[in-house]
Protein backbone atom coordinates (compact mmCIF):
# COMPACT_ATOMS: atom_id res chain seq x y z
CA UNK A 1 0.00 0.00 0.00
CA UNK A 2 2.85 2.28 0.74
CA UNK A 3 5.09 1.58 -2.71
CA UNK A 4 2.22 1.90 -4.60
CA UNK A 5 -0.49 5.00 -4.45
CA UNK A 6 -2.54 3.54 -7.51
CA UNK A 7 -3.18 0.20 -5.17
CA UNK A 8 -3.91 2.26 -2.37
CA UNK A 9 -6.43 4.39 -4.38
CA UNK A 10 -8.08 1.59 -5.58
CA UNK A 11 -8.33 0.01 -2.12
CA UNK A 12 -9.87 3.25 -0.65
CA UNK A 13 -12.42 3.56 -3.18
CA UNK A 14 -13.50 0.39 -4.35
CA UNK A 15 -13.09 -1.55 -0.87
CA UNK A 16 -13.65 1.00 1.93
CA UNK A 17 -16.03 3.25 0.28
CA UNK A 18 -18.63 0.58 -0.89
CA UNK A 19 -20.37 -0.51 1.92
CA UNK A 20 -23.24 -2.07 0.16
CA UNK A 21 -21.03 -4.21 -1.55
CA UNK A 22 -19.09 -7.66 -0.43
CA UNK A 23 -15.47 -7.51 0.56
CA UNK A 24 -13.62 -10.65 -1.16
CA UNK A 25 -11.52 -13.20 0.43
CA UNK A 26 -8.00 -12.34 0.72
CA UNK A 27 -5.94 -15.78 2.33
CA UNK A 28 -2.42 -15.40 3.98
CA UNK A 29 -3.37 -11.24 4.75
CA UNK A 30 -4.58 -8.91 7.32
CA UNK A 31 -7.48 -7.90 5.39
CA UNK A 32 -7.89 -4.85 8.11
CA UNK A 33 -4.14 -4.02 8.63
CA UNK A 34 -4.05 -3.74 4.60
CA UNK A 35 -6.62 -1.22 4.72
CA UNK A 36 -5.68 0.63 7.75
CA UNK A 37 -2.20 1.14 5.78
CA UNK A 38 -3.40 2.16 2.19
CA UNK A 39 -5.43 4.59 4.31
CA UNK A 40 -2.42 5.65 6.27
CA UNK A 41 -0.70 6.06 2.65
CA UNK A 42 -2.96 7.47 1.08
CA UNK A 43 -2.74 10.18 3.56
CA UNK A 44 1.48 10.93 2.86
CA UNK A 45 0.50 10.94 -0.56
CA UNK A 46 -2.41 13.36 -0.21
CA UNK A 47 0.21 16.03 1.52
CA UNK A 48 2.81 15.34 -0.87
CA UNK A 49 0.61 15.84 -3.81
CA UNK A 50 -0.41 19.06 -1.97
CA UNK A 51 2.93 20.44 -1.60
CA UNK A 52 3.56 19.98 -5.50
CA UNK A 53 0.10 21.29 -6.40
CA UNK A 54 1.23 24.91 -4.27
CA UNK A 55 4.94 24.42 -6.44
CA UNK A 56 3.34 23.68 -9.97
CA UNK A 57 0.24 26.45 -9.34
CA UNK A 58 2.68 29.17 -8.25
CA UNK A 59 5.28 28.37 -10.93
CA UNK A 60 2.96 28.45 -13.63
CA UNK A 61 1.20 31.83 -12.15
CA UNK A 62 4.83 33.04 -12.43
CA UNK A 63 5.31 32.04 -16.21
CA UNK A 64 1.72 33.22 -16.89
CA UNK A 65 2.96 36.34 -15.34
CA UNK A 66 6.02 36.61 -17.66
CA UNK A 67 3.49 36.05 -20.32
CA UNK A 68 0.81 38.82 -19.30
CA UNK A 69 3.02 41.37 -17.77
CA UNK A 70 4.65 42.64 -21.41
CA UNK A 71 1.13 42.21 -23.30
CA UNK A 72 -0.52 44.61 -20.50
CA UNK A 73 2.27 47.13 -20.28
CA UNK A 74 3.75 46.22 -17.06
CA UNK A 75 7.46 45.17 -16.11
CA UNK A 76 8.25 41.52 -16.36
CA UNK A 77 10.73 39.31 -17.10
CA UNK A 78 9.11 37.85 -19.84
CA UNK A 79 7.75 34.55 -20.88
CA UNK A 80 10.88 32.58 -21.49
CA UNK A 81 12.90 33.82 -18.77
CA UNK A 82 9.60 33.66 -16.09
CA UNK A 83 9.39 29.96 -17.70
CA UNK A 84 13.28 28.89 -17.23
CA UNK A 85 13.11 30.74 -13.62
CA UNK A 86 9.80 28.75 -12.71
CA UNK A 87 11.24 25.32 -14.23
CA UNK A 88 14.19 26.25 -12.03
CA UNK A 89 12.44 26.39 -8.92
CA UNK A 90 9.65 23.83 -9.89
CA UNK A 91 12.12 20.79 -10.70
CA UNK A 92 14.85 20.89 -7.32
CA UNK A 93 12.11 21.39 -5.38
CA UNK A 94 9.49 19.03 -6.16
CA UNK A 95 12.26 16.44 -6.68
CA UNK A 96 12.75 17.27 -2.57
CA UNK A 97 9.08 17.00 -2.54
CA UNK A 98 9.61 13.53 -3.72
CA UNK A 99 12.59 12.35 -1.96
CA UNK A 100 11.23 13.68 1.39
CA UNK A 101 8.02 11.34 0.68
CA UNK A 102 10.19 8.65 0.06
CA UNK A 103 12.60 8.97 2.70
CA UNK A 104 9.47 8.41 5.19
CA UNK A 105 8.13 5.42 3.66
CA UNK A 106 11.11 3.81 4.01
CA UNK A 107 12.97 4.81 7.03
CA UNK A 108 10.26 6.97 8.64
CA UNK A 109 8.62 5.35 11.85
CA UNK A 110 5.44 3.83 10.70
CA UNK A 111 8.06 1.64 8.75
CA UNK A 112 10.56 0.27 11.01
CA UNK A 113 6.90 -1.98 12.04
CA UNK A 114 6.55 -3.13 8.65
CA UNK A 115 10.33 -4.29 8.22
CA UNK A 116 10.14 -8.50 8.04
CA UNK A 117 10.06 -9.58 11.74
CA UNK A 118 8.80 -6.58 13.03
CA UNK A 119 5.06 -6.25 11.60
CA UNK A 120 3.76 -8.60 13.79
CA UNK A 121 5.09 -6.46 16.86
CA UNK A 122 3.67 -3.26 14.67
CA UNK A 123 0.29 -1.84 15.49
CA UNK A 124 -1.29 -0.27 12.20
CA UNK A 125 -2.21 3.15 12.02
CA UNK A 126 -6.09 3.66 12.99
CA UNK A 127 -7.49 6.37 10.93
CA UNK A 128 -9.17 9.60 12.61
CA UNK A 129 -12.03 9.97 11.03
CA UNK A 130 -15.26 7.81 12.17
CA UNK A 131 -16.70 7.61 8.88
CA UNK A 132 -13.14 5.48 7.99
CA UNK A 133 -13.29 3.51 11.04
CA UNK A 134 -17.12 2.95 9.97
CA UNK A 135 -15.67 1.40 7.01
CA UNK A 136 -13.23 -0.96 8.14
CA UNK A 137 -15.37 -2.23 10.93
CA UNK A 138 -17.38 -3.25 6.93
CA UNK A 139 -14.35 -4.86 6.10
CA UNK A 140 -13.51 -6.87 9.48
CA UNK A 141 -17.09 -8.08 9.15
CA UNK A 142 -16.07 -10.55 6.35
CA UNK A 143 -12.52 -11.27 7.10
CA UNK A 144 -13.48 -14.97 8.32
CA UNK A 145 -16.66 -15.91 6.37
CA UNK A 146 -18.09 -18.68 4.80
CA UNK A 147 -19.70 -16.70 1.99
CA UNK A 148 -18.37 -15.04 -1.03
CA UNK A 149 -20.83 -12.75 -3.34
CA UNK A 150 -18.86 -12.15 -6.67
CA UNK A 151 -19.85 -9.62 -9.37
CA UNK A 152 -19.71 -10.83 -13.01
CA UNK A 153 -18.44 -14.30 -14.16
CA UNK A 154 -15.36 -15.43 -12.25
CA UNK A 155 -16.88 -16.95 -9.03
CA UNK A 156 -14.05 -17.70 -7.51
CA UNK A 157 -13.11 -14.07 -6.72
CA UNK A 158 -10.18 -13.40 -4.24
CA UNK A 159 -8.92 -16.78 -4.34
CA UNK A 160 -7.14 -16.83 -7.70
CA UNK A 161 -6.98 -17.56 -10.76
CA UNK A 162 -8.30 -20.90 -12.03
CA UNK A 163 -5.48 -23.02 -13.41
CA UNK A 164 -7.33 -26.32 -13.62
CA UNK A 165 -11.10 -27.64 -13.20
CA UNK A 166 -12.33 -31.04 -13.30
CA UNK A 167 -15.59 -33.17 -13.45
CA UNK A 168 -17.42 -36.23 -14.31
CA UNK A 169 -20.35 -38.15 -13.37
CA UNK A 170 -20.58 -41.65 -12.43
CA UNK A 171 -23.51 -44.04 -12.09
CA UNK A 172 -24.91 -44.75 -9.14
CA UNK A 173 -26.96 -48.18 -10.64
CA UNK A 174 -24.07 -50.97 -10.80
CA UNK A 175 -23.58 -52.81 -7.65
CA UNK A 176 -19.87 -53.54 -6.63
CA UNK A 177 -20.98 -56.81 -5.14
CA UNK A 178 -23.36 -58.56 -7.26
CA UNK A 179 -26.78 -59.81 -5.72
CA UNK A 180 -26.47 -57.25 -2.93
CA UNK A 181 -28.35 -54.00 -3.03
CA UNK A 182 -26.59 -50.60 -3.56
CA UNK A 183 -26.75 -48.45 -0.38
CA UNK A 184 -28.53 -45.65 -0.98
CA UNK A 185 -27.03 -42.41 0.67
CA UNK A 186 -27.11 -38.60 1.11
CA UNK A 187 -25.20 -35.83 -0.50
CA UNK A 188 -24.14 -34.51 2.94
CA UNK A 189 -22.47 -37.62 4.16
CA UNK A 190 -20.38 -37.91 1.31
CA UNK A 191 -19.12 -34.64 1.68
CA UNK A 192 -19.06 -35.07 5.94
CA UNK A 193 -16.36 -38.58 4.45
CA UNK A 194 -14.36 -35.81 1.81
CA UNK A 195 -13.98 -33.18 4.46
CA UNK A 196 -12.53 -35.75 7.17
CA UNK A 197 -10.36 -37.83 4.38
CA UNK A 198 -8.79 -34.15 2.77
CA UNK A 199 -8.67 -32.99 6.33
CA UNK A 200 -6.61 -35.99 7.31
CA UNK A 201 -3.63 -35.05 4.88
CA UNK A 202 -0.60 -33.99 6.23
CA UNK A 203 0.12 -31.03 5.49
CA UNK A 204 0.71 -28.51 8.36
CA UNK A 205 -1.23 -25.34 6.61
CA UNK A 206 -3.97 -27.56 5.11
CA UNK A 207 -7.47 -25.71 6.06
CA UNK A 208 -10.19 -27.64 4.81
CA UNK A 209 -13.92 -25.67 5.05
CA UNK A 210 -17.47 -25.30 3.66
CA UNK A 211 -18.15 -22.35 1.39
CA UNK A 212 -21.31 -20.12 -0.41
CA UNK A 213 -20.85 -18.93 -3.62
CA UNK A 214 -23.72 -16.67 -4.75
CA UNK A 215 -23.71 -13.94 -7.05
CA UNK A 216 -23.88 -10.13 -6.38
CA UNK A 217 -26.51 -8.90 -8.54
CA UNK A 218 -29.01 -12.65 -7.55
CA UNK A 219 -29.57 -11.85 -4.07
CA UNK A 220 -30.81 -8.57 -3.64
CA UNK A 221 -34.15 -9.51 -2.49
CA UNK A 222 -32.82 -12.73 -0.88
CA UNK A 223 -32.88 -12.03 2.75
CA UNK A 224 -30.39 -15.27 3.52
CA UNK A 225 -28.10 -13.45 2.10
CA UNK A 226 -28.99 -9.72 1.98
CA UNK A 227 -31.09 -8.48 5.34
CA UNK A 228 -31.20 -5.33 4.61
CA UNK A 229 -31.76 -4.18 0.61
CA UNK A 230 -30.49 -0.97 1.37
CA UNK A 231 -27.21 -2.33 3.48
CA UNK A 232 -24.21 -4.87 2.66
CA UNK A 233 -24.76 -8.80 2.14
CA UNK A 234 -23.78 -11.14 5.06
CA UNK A 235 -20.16 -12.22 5.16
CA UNK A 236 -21.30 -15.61 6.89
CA UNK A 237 -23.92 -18.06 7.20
CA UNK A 238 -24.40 -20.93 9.34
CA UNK A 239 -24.51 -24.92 8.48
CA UNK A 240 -27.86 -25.08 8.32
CA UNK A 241 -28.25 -22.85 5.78
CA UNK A 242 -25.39 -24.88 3.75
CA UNK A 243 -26.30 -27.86 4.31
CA UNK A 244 -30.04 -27.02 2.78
CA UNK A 245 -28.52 -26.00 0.07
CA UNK A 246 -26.27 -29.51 -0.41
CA UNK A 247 -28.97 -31.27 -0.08
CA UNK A 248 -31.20 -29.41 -1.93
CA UNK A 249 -29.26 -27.23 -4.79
CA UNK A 250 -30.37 -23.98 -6.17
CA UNK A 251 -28.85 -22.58 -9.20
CA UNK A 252 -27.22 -18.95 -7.95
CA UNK A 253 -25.88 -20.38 -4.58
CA UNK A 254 -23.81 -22.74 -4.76
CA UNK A 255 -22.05 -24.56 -1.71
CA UNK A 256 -18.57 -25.79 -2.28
CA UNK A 257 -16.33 -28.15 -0.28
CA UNK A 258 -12.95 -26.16 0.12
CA UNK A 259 -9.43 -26.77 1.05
CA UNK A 260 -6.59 -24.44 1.52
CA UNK A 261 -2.96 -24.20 1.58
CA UNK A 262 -1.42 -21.34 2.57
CA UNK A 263 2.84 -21.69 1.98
CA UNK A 264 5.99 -19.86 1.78
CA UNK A 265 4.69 -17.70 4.55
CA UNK A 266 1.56 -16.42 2.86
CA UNK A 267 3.62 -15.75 -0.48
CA UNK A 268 1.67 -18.54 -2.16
CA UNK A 269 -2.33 -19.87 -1.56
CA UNK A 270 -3.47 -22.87 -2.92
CA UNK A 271 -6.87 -23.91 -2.91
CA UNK A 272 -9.52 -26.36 -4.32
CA UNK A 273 -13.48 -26.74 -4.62
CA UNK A 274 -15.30 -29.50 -4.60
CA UNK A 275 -19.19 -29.91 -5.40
CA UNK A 276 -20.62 -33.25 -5.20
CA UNK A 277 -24.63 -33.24 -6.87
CA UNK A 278 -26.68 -36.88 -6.73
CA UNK A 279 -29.94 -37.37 -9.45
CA UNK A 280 -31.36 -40.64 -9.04
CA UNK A 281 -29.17 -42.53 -10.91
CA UNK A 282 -25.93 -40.52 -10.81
CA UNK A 283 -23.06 -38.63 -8.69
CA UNK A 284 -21.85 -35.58 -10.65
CA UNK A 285 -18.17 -34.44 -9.11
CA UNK A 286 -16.51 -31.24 -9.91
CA UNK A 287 -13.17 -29.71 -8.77
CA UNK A 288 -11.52 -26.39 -9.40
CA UNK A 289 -8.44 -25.15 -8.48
CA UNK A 290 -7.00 -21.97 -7.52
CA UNK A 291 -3.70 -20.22 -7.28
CA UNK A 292 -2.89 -17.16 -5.63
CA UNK A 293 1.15 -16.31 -6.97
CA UNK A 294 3.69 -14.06 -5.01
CA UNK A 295 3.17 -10.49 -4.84
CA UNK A 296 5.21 -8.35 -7.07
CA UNK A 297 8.82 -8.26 -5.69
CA UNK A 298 8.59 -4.44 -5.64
CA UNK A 299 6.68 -4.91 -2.35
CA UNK A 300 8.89 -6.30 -0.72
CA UNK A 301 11.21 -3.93 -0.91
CA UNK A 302 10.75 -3.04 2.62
CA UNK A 303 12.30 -6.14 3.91
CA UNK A 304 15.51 -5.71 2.41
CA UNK A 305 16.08 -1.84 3.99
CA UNK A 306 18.19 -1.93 6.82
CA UNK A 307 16.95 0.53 9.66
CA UNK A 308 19.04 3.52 8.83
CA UNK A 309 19.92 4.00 5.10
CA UNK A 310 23.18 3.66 3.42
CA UNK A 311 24.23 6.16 0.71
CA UNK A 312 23.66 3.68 -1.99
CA UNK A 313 20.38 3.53 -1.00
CA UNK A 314 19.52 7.08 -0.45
CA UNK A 315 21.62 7.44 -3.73
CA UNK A 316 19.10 5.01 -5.63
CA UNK A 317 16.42 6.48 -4.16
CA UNK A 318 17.02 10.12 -5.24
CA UNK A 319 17.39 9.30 -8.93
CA UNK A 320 13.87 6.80 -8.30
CA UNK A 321 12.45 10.31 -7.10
CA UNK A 322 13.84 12.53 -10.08
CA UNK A 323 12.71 10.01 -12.42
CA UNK A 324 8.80 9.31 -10.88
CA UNK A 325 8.88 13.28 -10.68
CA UNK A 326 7.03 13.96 -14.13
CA UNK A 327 4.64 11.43 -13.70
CA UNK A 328 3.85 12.87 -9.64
CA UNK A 329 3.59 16.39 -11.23
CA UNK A 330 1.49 15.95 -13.70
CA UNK A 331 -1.06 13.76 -11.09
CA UNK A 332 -0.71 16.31 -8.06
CA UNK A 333 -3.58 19.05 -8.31
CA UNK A 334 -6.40 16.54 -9.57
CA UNK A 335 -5.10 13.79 -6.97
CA UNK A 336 -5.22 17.19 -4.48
CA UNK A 337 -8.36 17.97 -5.43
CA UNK A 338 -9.87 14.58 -4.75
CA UNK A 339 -8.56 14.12 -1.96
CA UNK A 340 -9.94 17.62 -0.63
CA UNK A 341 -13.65 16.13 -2.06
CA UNK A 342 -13.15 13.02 -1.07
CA UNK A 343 -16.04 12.58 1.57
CA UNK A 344 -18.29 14.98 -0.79
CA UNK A 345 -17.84 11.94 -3.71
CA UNK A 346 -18.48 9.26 -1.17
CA UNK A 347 -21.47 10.82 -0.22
CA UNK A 348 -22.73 11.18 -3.67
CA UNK A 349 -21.67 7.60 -4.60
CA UNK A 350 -23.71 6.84 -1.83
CA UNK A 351 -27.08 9.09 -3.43
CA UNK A 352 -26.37 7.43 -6.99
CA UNK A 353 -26.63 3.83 -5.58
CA UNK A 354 -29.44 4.67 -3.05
CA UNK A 355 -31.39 6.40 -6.40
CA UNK A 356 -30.90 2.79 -8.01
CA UNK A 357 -32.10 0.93 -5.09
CA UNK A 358 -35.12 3.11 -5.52
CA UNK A 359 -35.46 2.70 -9.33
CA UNK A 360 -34.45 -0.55 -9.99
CA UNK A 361 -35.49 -4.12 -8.40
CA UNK A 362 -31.59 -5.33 -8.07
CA UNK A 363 -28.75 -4.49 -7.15
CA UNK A 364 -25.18 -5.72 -7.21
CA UNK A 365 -23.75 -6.31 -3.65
CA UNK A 366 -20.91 -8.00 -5.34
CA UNK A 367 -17.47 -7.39 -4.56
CA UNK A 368 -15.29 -4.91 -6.45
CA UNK A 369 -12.13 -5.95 -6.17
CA UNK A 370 -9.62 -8.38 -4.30
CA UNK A 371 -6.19 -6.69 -2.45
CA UNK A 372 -4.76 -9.86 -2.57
CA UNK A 373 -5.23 -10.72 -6.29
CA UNK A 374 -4.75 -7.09 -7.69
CA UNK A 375 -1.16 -7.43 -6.02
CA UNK A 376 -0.29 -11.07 -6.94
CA UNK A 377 2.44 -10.95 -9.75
CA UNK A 378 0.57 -11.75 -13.05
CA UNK A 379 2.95 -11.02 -15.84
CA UNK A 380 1.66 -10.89 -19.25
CA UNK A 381 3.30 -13.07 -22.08
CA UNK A 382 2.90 -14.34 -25.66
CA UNK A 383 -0.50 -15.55 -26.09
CA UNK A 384 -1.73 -14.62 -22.30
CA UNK A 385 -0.87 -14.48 -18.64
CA UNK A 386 1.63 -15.86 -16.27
CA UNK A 387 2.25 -17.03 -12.98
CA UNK A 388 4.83 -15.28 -11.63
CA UNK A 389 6.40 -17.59 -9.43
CA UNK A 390 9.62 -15.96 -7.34
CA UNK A 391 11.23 -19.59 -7.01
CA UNK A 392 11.06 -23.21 -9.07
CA UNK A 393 10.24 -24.62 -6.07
CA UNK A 394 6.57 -22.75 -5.57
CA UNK A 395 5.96 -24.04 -8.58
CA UNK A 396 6.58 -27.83 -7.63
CA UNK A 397 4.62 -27.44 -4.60
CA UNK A 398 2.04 -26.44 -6.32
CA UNK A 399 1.59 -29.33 -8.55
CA UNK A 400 2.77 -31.58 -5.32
CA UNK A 401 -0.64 -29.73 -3.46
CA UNK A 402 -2.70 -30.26 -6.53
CA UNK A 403 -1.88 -33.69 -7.67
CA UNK A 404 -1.29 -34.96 -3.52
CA UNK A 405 -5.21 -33.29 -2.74
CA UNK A 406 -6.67 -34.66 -5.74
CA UNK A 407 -5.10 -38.32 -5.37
CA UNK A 408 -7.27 -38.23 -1.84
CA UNK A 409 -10.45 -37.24 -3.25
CA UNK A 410 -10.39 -39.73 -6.01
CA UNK A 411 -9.44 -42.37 -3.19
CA UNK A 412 -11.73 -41.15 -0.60
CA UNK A 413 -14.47 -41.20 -3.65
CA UNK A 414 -13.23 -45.00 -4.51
CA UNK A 415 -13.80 -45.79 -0.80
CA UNK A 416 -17.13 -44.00 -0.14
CA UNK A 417 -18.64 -45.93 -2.80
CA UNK A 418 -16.63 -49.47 -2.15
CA UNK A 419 -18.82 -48.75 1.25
CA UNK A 420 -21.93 -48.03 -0.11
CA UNK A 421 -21.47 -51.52 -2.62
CA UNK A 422 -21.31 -49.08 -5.79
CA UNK A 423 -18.79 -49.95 -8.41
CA UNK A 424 -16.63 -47.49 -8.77
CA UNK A 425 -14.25 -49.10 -11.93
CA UNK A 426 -16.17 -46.00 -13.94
CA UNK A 427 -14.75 -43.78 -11.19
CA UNK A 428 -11.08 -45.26 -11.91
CA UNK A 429 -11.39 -44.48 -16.01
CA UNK A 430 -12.66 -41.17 -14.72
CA UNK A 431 -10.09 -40.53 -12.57
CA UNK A 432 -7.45 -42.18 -15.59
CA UNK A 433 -8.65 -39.18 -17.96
CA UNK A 434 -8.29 -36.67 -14.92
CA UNK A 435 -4.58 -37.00 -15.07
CA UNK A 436 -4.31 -37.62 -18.58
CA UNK A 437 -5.57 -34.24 -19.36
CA UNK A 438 -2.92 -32.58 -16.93
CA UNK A 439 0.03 -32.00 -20.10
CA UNK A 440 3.57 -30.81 -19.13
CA UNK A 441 5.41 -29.04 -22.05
CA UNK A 442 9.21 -29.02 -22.00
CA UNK A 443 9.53 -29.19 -18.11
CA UNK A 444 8.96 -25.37 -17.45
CA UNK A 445 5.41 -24.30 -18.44
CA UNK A 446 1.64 -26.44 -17.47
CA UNK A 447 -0.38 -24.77 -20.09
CA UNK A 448 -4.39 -25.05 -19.41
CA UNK A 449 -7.40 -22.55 -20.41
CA UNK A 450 -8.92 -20.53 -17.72
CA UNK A 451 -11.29 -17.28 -17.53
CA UNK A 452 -10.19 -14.28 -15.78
CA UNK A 453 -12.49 -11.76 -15.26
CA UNK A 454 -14.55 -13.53 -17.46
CA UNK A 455 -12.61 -13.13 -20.26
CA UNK A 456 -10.84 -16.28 -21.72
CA UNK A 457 -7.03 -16.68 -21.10
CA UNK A 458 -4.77 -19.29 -21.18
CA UNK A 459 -3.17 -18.92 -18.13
CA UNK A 460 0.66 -20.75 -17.73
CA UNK A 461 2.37 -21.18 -14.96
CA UNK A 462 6.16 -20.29 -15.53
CA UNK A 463 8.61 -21.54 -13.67
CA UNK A 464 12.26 -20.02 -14.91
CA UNK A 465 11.09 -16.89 -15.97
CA UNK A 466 12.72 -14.08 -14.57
CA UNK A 467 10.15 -11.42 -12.53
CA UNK A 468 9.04 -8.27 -13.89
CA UNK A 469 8.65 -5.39 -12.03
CA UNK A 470 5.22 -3.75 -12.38
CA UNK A 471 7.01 -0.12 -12.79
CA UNK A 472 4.09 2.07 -14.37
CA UNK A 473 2.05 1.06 -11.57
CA UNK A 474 4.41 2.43 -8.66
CA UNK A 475 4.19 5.74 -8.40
């Protein structure tokens, strides 16, 4: 949030100021502590974009004044020496502007807390105003919930992109042991058996769960999901509630079976879902899967700063300010300005959407956006997007989650029907074709089609490629 003021914009405006709306999942982050920094940031920005707004409005009143002075008689220097003389001034002293603002996100004392072993000691800055602790009290709401309410297409929002999906269906008819009746059972036990068989994995970060899937703009006048038209959907729902809806499904809410893996310290999340649906003659099985990659490297910056700078560093820092200077300029008095109107916006975002509530019959309560997937490393390459995975290794585990995870279900599957006297030889072909359909090209890319955003991409995972930084982003 601090390297990067377009993030922290976003954040502000499309998380914290939407309180009708969901807030997506974000694994392995303080959801809260994210947003009570991008508002801290956002506030450093706001005064440094003031301070170059006062430079670039009296420097140009002075050139303007070189230009006017002549035409209306008076003494001035003229327009190309009140230009040079304000380009002068204007240049050393935004560059300051800039180092000064850079100086205190990286040595200043709100960051010695976020330096690598130190942010869990750190407290994060609370903001003063109540309408901005209004807000994130919105956000904590749905930091651990069971439900996610997704605008648009992807429904898997905040956990990912898809890199691989799954499903067959397998009759329920053909007796394993011939002469003896098939045992007839319930959706919700085999998912009880799945939970406790994944669950029973070793792996130490392993976090297996139920969770709701509904759409944003389906549940408006669905009080399960949305008490209060006028106010934000619920962030959780009890098992009741899920179970009904296993046992009975309905098209826009859709219960899934999830496990998570959370590794490399909350650098990489891994996750699957699993729906199970029985007809009367069939099981119909379906498994997605979900990777969240690193976030870009330029984050992390913080973590390699030692606590007082060397001249190196301040050295690379003041050339990173004289370069970003332009770009800071040219942003300052309409970032200033919008940050001075900020609440007056809110408050008329707020009119616009209660006008629609009034007009209209729906509403989208989906989420906007998710922090931890708009700063996941997604590089684009020939013919789509990327992966960005820091090391080989993240890569191989992975596959080792995916393939380990889905080598239990299929066995868990084999045994839940062995016990309910189903053959389950269609269930080995199935599972056969699974894996078959899993490809590796040349050892460094898995190449399989996936939607982001609703949009179709093909999606590959590299694992050699060398990271990008995401440059025109950091301001």
């Amino acid at each position: 949030m601090h390297f990067d003021s377009v993030l922290s914009r976003v954040v502000v405006e499309d998380l914290l100021e939407e309180p009708r709306r969901a807030v997506a999942a974000s694994p392995g982050i303080d959801l809260g502590a994210v947003c009570r920094h991008a508002l801290a940031a956002r506030r450093r920005h706001a005064i440094r974009d003031a301070f170059l707004a006062v430079l670039l409005i009296g420097c140009g009143g002075y050139a303007l004044y070189g230009l006017a002075g002549p035409m209306f008689g008076a003494d001035g220097p003229g327009l190309f020496l009140a230009t040079y003389l304000a380009i002068l001034v204007l240049a050393p002293l935004g560059w300051v502007v800039n180092f000064v603002e850079g100086y205190v996100t990286r040595w200043g004392p709100n960051a010695r807390s976020l330096r690598l072993r130190a942010f869990e000691d750190g407290q994060p800055p609370e903001p003063a105003s109540e309408l901005r602790r209004g807000q994130l009290a919105h956000v904590d709401r749905f930091a651990d919930g069971n439900v996610t309410v997704y605008r648009g297409y992807n429904p898997f929002v905040g956990q990912g992109w898809s890199v691989r999906a799954w499903s067959f269906a397998l009759d329920l008819t053909i007796a394993k042991q011939t002469g003896e009746p098939v045992v007839p059972f319930a959706v919700t036990e085999l998912y009880d058996f799945l939970e406790k068989r994944i669950t029973d994995l070793d792996i130490g970060s392993l976090r297996v769960s139920r969770r709701l899937f509904v759409n944003g703009a389906d549940v408006h006048s669905d009080t399960r999901f949305v008490p209060d038209p006028h106010g934000a959907p619920v962030g959780e729902v009890g098992a009741d509630l899920i179970g009904e809806l296993i046992e009975c499904p309905e098209d826009h809410a859709r219960p899934y079976l999830a496990a998570q893996i959370i590794g490399w310290d909350g650098e990489l999340a891994w996750s699957a879902f699993l729906r199970a649906r029985i007809s009367d003659s069939s099981l119909f099985v379906e498994v997605n899967y979900c990777v969240l990659p690193p976030l870009w490297e330029m984050y992390q910056e913080i973590d390699d700063l030692l606590l007082s700078p060397t001249m190196p560093q301040v050295s690379k820092l003041a050339r990173h300010s004289l370069r970003r200077l332009p770009r800071t300029l040219r942003g300052c008095i309409p970032n200033s300005l919008n940050g001075l109107l900020a609440e007056q916006a809110f408050r008329r975002k707020m009119d616009r959407q209660e006008k629609e509530l009034r007009e209209k019959f729906t509403f989208d309560h989906g989420t906007e956006i998710s922090i931890r997937e708009a700063a996941s490393e997604l590089r684009r390459v020939k013919g789509g997007l990327a992966l960005g995975y820091h090391r080989h290794f993240q890569l191989l585990d992975e596959q080792m989650w995916t393939k380990t995870v889905e080598k239990r279900i299929i066995d868990a599957l084999a045994e839940f029907l062995t016990d309910h006297n189903i053959d389950s030889r269609e269930l080995q072909s199935r599972a056969e074709q699974v894996s078959n359909t899993h490809v590796h090209i040349g050892g460094d890319a898995t190449l399989m089609n996936s939607a982001i955003g609703g949009v179709s991409a093909t999606v590959s995972l590299a694992a050699g490629a060398p990271s990008r930084r995401a440059s025109k982003k950091n301001d």
